[in-house]
PDB file of N, CA and C in Angstrom:
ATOM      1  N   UNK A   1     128.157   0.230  20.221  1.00  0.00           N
ATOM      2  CA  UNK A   1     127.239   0.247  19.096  1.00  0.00           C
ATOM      3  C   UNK A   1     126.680  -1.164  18.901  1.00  0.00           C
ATOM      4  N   UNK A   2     125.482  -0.926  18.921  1.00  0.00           N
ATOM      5  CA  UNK A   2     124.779  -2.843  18.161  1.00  0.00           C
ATOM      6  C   UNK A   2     124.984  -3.111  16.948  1.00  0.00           C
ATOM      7  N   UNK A   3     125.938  -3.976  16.718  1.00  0.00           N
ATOM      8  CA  UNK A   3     125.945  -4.509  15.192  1.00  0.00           C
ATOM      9  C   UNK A   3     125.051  -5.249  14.655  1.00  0.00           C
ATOM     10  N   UNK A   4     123.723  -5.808  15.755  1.00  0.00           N
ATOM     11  CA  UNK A   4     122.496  -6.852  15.457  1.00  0.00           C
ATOM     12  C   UNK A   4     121.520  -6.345  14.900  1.00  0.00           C
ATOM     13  N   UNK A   5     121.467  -4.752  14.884  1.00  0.00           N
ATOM     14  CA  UNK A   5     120.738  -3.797  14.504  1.00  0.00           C
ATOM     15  C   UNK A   5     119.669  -3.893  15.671  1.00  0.00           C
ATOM     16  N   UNK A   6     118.325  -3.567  15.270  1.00  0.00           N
ATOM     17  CA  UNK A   6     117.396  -3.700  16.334  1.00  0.00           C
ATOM     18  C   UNK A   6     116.225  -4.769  15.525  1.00  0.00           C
ATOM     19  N   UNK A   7     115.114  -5.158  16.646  1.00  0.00           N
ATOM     20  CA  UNK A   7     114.142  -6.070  16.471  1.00  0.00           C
ATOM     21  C   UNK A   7     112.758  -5.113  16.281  1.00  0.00           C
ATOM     22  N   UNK A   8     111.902  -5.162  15.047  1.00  0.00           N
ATOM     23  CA  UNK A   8     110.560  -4.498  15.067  1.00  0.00           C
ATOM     24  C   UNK A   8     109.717  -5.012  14.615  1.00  0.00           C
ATOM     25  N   UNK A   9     108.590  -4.872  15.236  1.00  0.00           N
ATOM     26  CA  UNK A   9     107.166  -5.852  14.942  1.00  0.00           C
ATOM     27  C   UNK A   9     106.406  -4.935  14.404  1.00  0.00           C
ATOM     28  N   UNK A  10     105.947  -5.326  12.993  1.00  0.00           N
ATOM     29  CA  UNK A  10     105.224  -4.330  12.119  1.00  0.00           C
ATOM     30  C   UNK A  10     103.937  -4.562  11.455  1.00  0.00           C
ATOM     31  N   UNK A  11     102.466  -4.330  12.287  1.00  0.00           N
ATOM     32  CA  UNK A  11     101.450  -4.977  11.664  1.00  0.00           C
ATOM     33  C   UNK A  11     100.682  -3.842  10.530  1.00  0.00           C
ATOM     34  N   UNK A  12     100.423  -4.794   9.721  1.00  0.00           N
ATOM     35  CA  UNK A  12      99.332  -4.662   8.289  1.00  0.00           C
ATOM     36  C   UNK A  12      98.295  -4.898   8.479  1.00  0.00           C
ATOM     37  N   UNK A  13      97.520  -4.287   7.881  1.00  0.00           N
ATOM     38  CA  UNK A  13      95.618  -5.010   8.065  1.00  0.00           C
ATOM     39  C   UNK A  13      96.135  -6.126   6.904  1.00  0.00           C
ATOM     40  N   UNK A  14      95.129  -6.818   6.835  1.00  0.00           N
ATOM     41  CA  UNK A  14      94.680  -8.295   6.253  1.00  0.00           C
ATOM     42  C   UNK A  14      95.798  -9.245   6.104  1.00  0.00           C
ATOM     43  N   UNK A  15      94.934 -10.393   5.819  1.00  0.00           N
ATOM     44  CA  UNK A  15      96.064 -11.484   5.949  1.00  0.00           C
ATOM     45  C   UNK A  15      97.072 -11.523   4.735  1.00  0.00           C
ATOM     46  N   UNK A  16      98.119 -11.522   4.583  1.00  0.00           N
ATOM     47  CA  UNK A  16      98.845 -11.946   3.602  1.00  0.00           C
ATOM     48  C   UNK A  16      99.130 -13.512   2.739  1.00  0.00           C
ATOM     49  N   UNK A  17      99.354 -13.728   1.373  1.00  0.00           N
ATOM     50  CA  UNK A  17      99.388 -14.559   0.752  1.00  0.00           C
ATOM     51  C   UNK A  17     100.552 -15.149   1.234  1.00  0.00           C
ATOM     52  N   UNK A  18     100.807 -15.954   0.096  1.00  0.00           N
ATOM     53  CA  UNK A  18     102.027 -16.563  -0.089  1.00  0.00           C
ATOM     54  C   UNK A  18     102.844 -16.070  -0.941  1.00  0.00           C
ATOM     55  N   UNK A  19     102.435 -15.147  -1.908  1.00  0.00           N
ATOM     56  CA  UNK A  19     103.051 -14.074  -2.720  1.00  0.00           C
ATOM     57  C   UNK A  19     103.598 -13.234  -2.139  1.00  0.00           C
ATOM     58  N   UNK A  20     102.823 -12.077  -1.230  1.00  0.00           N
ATOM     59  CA  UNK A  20     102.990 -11.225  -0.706  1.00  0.00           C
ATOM     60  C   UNK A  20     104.145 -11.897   0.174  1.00  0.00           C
ATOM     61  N   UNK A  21     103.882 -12.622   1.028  1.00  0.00           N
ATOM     62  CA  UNK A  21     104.517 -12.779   2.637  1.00  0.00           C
ATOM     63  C   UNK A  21     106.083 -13.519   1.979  1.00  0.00           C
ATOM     64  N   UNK A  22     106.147 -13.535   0.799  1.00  0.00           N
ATOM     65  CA  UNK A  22     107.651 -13.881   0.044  1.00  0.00           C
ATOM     66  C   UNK A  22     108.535 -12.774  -0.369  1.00  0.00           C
ATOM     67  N   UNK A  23     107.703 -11.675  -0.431  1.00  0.00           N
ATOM     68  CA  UNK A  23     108.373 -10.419  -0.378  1.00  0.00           C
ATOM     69  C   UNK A  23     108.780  -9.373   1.370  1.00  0.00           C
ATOM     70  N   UNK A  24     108.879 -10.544   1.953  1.00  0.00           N
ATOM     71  CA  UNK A  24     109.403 -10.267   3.806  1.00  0.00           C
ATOM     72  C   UNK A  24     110.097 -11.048   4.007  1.00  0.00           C
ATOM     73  N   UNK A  25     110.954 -11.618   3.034  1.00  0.00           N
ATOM     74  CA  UNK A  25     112.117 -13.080   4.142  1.00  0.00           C
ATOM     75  C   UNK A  25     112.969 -12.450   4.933  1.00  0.00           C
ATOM     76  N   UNK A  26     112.828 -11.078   5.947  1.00  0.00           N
ATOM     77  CA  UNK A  26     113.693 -10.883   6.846  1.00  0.00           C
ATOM     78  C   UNK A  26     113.154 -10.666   7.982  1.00  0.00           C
ATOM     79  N   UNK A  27     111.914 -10.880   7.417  1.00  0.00           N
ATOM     80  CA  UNK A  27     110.572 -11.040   8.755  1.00  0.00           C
ATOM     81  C   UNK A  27     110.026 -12.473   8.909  1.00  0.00           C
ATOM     82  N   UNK A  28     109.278 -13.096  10.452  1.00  0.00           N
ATOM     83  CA  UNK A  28     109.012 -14.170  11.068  1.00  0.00           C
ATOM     84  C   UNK A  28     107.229 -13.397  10.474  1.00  0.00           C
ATOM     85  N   UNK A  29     106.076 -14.176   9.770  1.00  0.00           N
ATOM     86  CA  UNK A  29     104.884 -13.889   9.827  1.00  0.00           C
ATOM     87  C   UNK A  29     103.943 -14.289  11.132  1.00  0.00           C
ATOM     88  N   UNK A  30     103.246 -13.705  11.278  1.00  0.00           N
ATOM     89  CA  UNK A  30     102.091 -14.646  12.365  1.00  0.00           C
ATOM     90  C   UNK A  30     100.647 -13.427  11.711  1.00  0.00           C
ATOM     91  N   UNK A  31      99.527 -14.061  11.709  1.00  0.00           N
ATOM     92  CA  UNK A  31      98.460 -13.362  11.158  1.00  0.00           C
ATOM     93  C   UNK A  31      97.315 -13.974  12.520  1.00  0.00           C
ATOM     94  N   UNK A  32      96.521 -12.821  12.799  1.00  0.00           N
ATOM     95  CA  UNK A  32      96.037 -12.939  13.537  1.00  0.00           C
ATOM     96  C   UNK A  32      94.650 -11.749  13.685  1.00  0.00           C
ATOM     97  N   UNK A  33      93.443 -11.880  13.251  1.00  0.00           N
ATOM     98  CA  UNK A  33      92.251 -11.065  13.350  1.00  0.00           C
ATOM     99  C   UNK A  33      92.117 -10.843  12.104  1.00  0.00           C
ATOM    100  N   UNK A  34      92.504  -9.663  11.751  1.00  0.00           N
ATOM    101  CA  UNK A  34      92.706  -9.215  10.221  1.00  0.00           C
ATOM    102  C   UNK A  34      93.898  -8.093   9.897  1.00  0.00           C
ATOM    103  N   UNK A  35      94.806  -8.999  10.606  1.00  0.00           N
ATOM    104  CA  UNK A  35      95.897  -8.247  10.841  1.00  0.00           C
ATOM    105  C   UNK A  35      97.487  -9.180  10.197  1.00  0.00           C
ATOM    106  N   UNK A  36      98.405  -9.243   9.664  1.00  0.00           N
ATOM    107  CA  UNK A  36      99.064  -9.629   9.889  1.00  0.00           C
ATOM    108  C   UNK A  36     100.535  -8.952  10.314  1.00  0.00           C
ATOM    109  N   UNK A  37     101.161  -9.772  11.219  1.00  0.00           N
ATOM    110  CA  UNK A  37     102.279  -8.989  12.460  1.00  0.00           C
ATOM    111  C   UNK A  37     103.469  -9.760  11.636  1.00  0.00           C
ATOM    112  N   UNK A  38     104.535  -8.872  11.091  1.00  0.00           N
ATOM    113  CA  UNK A  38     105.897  -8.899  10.770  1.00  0.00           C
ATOM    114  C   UNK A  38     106.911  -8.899  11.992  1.00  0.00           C
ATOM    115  N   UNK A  39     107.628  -9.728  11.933  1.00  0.00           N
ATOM    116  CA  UNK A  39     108.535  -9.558  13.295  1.00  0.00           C
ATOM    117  C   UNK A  39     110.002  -9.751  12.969  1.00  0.00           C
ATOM    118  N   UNK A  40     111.176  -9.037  12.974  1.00  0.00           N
ATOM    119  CA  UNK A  40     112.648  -9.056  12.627  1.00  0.00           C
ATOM    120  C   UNK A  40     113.528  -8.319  12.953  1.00  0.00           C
ATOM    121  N   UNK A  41     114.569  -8.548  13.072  1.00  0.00           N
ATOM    122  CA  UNK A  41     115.647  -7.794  12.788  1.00  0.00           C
ATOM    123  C   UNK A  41     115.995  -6.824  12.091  1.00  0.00           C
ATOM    124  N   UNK A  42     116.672  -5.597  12.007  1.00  0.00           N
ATOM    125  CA  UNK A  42     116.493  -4.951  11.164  1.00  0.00           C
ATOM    126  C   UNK A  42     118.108  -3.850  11.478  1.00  0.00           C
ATOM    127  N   UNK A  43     118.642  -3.297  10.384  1.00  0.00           N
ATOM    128  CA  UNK A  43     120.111  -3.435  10.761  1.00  0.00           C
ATOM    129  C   UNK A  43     120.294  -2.045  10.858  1.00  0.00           C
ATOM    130  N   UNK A  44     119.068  -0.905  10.471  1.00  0.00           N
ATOM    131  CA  UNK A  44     119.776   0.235  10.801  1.00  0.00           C
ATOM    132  C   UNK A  44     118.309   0.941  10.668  1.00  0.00           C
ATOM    133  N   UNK A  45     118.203   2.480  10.493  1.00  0.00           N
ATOM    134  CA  UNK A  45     116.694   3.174  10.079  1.00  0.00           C
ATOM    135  C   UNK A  45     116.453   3.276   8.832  1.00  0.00           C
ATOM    136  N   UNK A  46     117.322   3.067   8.068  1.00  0.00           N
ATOM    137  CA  UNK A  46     117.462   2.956   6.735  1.00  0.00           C
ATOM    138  C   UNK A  46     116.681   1.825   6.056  1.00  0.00           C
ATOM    139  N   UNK A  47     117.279  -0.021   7.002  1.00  0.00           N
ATOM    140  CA  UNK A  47     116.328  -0.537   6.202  1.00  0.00           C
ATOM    141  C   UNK A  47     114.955  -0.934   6.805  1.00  0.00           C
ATOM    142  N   UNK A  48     114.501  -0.059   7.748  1.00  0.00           N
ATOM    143  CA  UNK A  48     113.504   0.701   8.170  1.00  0.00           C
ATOM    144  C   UNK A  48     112.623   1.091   7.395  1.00  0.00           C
ATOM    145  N   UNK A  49     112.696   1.894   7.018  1.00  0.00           N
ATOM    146  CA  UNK A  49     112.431   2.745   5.803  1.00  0.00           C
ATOM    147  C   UNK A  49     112.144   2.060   4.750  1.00  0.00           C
ATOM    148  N   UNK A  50     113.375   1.104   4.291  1.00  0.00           N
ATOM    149  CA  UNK A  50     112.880   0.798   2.934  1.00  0.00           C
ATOM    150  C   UNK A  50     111.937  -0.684   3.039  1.00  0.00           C
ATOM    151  N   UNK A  51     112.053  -1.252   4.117  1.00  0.00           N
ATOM    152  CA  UNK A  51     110.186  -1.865   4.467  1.00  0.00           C
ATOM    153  C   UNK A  51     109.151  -1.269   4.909  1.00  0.00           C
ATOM    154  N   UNK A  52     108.867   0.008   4.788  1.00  0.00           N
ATOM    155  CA  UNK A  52     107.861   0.688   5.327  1.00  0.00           C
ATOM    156  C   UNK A  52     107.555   1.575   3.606  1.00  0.00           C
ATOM    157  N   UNK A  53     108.158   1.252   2.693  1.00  0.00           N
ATOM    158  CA  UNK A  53     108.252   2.000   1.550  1.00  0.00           C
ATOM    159  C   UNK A  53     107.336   0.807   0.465  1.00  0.00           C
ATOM    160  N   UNK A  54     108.422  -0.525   1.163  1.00  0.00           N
ATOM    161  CA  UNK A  54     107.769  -1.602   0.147  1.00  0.00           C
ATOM    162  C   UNK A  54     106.058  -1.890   0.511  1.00  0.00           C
ATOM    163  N   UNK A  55     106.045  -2.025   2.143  1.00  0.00           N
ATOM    164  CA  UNK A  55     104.721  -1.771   2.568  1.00  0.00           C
ATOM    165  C   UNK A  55     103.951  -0.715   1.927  1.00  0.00           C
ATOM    166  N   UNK A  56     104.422   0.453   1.592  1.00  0.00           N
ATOM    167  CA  UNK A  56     103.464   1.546   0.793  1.00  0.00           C
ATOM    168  C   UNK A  56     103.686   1.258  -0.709  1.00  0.00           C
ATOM    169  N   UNK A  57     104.166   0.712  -1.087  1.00  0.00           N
ATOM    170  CA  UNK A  57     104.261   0.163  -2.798  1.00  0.00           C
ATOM    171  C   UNK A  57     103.257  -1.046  -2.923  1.00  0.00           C
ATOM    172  N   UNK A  58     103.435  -1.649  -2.159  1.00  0.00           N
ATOM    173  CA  UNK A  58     102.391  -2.966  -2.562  1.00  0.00           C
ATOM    174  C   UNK A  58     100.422  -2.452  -1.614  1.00  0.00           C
ATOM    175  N   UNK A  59     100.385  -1.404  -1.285  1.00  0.00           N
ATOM    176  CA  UNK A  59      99.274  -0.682  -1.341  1.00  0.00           C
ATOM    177  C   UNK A  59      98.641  -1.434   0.082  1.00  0.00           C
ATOM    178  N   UNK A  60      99.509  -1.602   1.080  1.00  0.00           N
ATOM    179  CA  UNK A  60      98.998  -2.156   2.352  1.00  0.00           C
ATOM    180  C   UNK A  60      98.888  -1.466   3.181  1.00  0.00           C
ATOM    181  N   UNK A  61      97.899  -1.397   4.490  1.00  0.00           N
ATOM    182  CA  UNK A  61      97.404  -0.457   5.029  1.00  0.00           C
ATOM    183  C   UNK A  61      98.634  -0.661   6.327  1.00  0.00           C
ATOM    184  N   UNK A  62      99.271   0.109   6.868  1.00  0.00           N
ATOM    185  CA  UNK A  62     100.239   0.393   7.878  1.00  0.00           C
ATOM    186  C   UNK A  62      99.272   0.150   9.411  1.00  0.00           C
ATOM    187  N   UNK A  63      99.312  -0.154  10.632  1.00  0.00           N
ATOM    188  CA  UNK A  63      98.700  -0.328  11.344  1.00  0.00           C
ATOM    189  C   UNK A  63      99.696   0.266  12.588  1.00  0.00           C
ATOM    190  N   UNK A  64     100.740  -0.716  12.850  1.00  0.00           N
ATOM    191  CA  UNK A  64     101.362   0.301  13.692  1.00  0.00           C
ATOM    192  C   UNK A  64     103.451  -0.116  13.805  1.00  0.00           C
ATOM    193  N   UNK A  65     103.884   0.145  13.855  1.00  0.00           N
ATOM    194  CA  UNK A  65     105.507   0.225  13.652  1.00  0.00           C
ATOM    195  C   UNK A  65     105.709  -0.029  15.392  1.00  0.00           C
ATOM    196  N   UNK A  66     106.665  -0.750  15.821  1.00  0.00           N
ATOM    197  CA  UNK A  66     107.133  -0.547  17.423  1.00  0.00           C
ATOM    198  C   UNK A  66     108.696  -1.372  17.663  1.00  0.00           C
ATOM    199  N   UNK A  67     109.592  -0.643  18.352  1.00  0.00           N
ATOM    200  CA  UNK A  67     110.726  -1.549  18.324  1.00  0.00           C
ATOM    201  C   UNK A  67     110.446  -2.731  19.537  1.00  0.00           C
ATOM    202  N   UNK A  68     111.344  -4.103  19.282  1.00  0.00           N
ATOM    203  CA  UNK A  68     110.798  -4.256  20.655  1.00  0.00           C
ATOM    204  C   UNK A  68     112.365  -5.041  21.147  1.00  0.00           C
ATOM    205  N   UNK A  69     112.352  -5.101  22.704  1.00  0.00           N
ATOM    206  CA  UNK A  69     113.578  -5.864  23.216  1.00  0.00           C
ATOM    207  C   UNK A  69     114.244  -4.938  23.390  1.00  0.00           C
ATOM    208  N   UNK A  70     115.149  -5.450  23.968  1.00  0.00           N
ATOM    209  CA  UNK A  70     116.464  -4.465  24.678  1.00  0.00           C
ATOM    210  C   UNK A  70     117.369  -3.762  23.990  1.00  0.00           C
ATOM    211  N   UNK A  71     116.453  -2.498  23.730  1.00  0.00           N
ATOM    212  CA  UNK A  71     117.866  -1.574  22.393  1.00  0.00           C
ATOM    213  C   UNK A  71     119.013  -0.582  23.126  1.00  0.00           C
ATOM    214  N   UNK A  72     119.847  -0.226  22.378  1.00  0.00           N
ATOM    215  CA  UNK A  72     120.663   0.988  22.918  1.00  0.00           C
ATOM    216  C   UNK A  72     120.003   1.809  22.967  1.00  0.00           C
ATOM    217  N   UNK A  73     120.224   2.428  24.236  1.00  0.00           N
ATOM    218  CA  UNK A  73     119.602   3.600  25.186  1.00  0.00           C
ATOM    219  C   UNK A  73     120.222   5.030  24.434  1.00  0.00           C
ATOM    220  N   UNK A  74     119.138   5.767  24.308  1.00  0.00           N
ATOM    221  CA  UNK A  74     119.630   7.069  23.667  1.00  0.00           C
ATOM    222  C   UNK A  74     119.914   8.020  24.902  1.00  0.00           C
ATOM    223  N   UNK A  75     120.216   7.825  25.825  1.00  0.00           N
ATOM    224  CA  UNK A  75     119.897   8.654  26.856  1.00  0.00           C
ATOM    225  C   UNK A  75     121.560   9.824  26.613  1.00  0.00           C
ATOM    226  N   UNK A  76     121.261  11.084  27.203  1.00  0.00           N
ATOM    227  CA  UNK A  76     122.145  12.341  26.866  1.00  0.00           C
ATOM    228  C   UNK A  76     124.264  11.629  26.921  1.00  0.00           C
ATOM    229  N   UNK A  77     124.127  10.673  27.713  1.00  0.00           N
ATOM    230  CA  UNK A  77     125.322  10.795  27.265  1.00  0.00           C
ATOM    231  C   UNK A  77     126.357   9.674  26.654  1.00  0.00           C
ATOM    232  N   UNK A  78     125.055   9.280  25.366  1.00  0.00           N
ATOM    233  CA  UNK A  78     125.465   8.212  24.457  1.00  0.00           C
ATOM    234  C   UNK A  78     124.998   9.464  23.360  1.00  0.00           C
ATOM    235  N   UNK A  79     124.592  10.314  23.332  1.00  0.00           N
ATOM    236  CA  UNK A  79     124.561  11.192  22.301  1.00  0.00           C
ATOM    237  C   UNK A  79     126.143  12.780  22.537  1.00  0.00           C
ATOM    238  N   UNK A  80     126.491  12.009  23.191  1.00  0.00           N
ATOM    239  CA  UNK A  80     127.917  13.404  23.396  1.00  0.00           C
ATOM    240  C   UNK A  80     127.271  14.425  24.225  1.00  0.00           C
ATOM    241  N   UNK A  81     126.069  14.443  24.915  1.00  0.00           N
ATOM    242  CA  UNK A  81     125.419  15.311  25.746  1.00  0.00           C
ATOM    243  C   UNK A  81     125.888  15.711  26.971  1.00  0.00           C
ATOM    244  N   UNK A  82     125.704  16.439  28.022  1.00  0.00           N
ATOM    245  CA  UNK A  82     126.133  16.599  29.108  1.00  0.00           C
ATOM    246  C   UNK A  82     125.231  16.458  30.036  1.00  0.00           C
TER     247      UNK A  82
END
């Protein structure tokens, strides 16, 4: 099991403040076009979720979600499969 959780890069349309981008200290920022790209760690799907929730509370447009780097493989027989 990964206890590091996994790594996901999560871009928003427009650039973020200094307000806003204080409500992500578990994300690295980089802004770029009219986009800005969230990049972190993240420890389970849960708190997944609840940055993809705060992203829909503070009324920001979602662009696209992706894990990235070397995760645990779901393949059939890490799920008890045969």
């Amino acid at each position: 099991m990964n206890t590091q959780g996994m790594e996901y890069e999560i871009c928003v349309e427009r650039h973020l403040g200094p307000g806003l981008a204080a409500l992500f200290p578990e994300f690295a920022l980089a802004e770029g076009g009219d986009c800005t790209t969230l990049r972190g760690n993240l420890a389970d799907q849960a708190a997944l979720y609840g940055v993809l929730a705060r992203i829909r509370d503070l009324g920001l447009t979602l662009i696209s979600v992706s894990r990235v780097g070397d995760g645990p493989s779901t393949g059939p027989n890490e799920r008890g499969e045969d």
